[in-house]
Protein backbone atom coordinates (compact mmCIF):
# COMPACT_ATOMS: atom_id res chain seq x y z
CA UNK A 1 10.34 27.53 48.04
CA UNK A 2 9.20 30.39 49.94
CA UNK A 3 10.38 34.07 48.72
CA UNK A 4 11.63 34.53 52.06
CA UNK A 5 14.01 31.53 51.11
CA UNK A 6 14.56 33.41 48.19
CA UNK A 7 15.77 36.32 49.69
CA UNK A 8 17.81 34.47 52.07
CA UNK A 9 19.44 32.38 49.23
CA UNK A 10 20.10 35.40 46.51
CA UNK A 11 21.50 37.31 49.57
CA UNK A 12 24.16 34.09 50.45
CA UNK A 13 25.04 33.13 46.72
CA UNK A 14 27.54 35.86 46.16
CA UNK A 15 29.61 34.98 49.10
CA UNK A 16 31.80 31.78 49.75
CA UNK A 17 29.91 28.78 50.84
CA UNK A 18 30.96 28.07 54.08
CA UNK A 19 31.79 24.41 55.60
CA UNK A 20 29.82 21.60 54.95
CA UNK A 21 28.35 19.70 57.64
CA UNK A 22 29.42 15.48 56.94
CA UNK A 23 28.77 13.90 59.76
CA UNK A 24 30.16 10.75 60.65
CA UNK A 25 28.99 8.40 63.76
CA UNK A 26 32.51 9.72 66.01
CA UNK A 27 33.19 13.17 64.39
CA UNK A 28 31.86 16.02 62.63
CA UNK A 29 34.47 16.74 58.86
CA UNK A 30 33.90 19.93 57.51
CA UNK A 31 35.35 20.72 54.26
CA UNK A 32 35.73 23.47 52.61
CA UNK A 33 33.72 24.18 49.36
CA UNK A 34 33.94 26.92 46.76
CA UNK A 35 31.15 29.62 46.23
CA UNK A 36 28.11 28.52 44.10
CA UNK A 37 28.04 29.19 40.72
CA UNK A 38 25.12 31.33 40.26
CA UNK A 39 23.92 29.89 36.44
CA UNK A 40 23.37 26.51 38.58
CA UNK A 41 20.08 25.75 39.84
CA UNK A 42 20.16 25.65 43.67
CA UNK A 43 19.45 21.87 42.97
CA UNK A 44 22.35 21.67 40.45
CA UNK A 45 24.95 23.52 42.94
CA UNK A 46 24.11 21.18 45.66
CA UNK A 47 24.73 18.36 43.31
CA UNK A 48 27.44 19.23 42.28
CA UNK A 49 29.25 20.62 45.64
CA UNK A 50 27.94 17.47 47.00
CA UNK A 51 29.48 15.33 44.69
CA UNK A 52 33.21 16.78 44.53
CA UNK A 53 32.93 16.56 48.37
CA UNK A 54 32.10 12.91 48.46
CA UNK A 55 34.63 11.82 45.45
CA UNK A 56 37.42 13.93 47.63
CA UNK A 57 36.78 12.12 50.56
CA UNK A 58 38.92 8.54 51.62
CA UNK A 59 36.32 6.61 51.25
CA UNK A 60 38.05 3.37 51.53
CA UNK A 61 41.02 4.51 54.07
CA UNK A 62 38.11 4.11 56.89
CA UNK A 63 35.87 1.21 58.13
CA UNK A 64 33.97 4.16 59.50
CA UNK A 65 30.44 4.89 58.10
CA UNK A 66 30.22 8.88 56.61
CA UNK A 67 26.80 10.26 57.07
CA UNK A 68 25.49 13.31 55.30
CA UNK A 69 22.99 15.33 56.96
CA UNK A 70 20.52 17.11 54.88
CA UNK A 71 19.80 19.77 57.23
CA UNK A 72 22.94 21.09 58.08
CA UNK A 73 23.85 20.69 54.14
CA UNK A 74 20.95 23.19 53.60
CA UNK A 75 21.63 25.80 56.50
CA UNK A 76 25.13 25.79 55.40
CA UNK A 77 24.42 26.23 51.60
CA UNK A 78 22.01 28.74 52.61
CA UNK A 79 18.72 27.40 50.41
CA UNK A 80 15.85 24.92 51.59
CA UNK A 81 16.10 21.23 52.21
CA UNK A 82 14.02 20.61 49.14
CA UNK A 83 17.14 21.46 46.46
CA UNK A 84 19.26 19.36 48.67
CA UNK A 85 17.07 16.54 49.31
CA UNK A 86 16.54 16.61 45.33
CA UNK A 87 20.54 16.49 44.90
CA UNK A 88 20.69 13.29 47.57
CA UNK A 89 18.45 11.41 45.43
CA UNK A 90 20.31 11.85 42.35
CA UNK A 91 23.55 10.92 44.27
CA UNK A 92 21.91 7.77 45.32
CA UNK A 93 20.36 6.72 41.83
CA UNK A 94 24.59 7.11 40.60
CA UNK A 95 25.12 5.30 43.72
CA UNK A 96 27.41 7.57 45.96
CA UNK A 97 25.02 7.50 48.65
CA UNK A 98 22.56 5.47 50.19
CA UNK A 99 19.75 6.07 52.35
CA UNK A 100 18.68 4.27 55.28
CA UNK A 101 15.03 4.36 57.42
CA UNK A 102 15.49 5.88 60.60
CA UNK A 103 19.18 6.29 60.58
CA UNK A 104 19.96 9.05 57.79
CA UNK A 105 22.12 9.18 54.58
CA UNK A 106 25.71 7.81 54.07
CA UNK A 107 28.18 7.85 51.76
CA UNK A 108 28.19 4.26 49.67
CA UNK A 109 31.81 2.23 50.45
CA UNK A 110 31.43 -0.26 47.43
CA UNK A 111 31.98 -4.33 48.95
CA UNK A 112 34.48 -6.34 47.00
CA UNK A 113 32.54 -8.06 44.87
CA UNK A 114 30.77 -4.98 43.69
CA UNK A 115 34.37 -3.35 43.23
CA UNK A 116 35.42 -6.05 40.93
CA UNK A 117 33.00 -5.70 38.67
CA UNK A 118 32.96 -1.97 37.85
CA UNK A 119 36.78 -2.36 37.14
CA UNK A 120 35.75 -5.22 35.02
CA UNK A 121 33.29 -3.13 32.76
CA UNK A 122 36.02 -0.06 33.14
CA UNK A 123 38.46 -2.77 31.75
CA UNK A 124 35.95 -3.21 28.49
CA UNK A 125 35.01 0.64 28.14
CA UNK A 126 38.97 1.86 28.64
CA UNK A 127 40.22 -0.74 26.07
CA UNK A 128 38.19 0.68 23.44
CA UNK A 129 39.45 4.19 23.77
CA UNK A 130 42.99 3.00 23.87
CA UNK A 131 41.82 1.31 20.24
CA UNK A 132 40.22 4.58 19.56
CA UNK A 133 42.94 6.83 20.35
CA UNK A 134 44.97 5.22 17.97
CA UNK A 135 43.31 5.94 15.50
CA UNK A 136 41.53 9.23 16.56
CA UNK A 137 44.29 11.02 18.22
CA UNK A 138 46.75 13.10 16.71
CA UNK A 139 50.62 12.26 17.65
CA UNK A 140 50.97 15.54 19.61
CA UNK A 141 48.18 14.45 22.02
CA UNK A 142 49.58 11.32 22.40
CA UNK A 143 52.79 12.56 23.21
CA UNK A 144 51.13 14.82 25.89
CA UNK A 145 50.46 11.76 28.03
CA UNK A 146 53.96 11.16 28.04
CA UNK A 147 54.71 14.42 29.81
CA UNK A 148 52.42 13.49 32.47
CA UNK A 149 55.04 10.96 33.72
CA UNK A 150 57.83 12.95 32.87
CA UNK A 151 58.48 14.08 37.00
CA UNK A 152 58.47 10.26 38.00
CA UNK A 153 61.25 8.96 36.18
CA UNK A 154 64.23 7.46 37.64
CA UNK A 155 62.21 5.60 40.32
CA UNK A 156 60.54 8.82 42.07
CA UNK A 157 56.90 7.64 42.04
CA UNK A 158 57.22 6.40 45.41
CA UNK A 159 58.39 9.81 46.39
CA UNK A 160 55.88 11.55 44.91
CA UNK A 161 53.43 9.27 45.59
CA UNK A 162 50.18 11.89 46.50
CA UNK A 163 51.08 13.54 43.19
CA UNK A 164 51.47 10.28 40.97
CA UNK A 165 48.19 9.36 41.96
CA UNK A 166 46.52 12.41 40.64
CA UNK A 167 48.30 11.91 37.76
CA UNK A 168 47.22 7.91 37.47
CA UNK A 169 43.37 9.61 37.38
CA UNK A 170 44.65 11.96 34.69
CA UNK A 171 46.15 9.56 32.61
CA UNK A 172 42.77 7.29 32.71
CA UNK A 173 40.41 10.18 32.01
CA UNK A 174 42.84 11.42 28.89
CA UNK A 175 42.56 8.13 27.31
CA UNK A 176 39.01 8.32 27.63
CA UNK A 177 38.60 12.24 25.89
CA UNK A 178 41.07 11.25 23.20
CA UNK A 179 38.71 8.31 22.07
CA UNK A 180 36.48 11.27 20.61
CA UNK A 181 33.54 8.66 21.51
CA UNK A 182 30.83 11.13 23.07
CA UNK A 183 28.95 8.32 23.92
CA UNK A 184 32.15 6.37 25.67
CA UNK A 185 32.91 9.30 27.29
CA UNK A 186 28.85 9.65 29.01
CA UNK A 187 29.10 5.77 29.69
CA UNK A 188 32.34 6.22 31.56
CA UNK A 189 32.14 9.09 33.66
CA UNK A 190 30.29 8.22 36.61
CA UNK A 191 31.62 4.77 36.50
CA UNK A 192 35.16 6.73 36.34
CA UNK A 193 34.10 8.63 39.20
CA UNK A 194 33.75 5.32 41.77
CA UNK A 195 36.82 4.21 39.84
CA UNK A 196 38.90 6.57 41.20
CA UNK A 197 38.25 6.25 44.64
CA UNK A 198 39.29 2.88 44.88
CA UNK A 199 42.45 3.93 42.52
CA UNK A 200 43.72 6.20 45.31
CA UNK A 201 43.31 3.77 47.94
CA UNK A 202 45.31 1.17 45.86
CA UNK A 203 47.55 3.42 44.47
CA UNK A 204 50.06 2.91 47.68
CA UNK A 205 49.36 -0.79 48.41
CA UNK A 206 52.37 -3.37 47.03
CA UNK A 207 53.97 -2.73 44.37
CA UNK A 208 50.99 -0.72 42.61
CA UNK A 209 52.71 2.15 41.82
CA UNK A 210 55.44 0.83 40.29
CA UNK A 211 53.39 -1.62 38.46
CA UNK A 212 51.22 1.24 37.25
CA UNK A 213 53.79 3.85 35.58
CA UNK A 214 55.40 0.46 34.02
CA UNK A 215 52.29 -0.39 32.72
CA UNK A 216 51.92 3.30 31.81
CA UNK A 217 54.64 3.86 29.63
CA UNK A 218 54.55 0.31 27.71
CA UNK A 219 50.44 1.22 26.75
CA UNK A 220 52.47 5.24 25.42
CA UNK A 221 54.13 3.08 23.25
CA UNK A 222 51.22 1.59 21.89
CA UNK A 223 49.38 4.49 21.12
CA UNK A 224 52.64 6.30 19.59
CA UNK A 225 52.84 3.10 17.14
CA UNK A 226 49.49 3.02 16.75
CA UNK A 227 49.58 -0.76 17.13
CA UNK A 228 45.69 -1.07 17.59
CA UNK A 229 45.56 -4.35 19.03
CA UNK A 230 48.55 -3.93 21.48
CA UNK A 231 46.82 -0.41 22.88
CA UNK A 232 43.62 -1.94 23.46
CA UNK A 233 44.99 -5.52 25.04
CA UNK A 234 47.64 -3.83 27.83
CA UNK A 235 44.92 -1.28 28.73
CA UNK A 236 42.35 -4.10 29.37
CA UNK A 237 45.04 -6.23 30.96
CA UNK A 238 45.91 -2.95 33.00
CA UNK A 239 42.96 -2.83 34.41
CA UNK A 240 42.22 -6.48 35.23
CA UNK A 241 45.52 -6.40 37.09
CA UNK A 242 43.74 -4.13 39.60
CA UNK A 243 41.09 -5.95 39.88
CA UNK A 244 42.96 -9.14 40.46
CA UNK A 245 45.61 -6.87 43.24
CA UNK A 246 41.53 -6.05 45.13
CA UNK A 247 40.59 -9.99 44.94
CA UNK A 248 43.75 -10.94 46.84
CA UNK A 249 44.05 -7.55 49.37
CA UNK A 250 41.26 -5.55 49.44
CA UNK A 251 39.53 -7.32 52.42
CA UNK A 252 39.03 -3.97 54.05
CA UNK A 253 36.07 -3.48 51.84
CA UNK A 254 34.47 -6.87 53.12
């Protein structure tokens, strides 16, 4: 990088970053990111605004292709094209984007098949934590998941139905940390990541919701028994149920 790019970047990293250019083939999105965190790398702050841009996205609510255009990204970040084209390719070796001759970058909408099977390995890596947890967590952090649910009792999930779905993602990652499993954790976090895009697409379709905080509060009582083998079969079965709800609806991703 030239020190004139230096300049130029040192003099932008102390304000806000402005809008991001994501292009897609109708219309130009342009969401908002926070300033760069100055102990990042310029590569490592593209990555990583990159990233929470893409996973914030509705990916799935769209047939439309998203394309990502590497020199807007840099003008607007204020560096050189090198940092970003450096974060693109790690996005595309964790499979977020995907890069084609002649046409540009775009963000990755998973097919069915391909959807399937990451729930089906999430189904294998979740329902070990949930074994994990009962035997790693303490009773007070099990009882925390609990609260999560606490504001969607009496039937209110469908009224809160933005907010439950947050939640949902909470509730998956939790069980995940509370295995105390560095190595589960590492193996399930960019899988998690694609996870929980399709989560809040599903989320609102049938009777998902309701399914879900059912589901929810039966695998609580698991954990807070810490019956082992009843934890770790309703979260695998949990998960399979989603995958078996995106065999019979999710044509939009075919």
């Amino acid at each position: 990088m030239s020190s004139g790019t230096h300049r130029l970047s040192a003099a932008k990293s102390a304000a806000a970053v402005g809008d991001v250019a994501i292009e897609d083939l109708a219309s130009t999105v342009r969401p908002r990111l926070a300033p760069f965190d100055t102990s990042f790398s310029f590569k490592n702050k593209a990555y990583v605004a990159l990233k929470s841009v893409i996973v914030g996205m509705d990916v799935y609510g769209s047939p439309t292709e998203i394309r990502l255009d590497e020199r807007s990204l840099a003008e607007e970040f204020g560096i050189s094209r090198t940092p970003v084209r450096e974060a693109m390719a790690q996005l595309e070796r964790e499979g977020f984007i995907r890069s084609v001759p002649r046409r540009g970058v775009y963000v990755v909408r998973k097919k069915k098949r391909e959807v399937i099977e990451m729930i089906t390995a999430w189904a294998a890596l979740e329902s070990m934590a949930a074994r994990l947890v009962t035997k790693n967590a303490s009773a007070e952090e099990i009882a925390s998941l609990r609260q999560m649910f606490a504001t969607f009792e009496n039937g209110r999930v469908r009224a809160h139905l933005d907010e439950y779905s947050e939640v949902n993602i909470e509730f998956h990652q939790a069980l995940i940390r509370l295995s105390r499993n560095s190595v589960l954790v590492q193996l399930a976090e960019n899988l998690f990541t694609h996870m929980r895009m399709i989560r809040r697409k599903t989320i609102g379709e049938k009777d998902r919701a309701d399914r879900s905080i059912r589901d929810h509060m039966h695998i609580i009582e698991a954990l807070e028994a810490r019956d082992t083998v009843r934890a770790e079969t309703l979260v695998r079965d949990h998960a399979l149920g989603l995958a078996e709800h995106v065999e019979k609806y999710a044509d939009y991703l075919d």
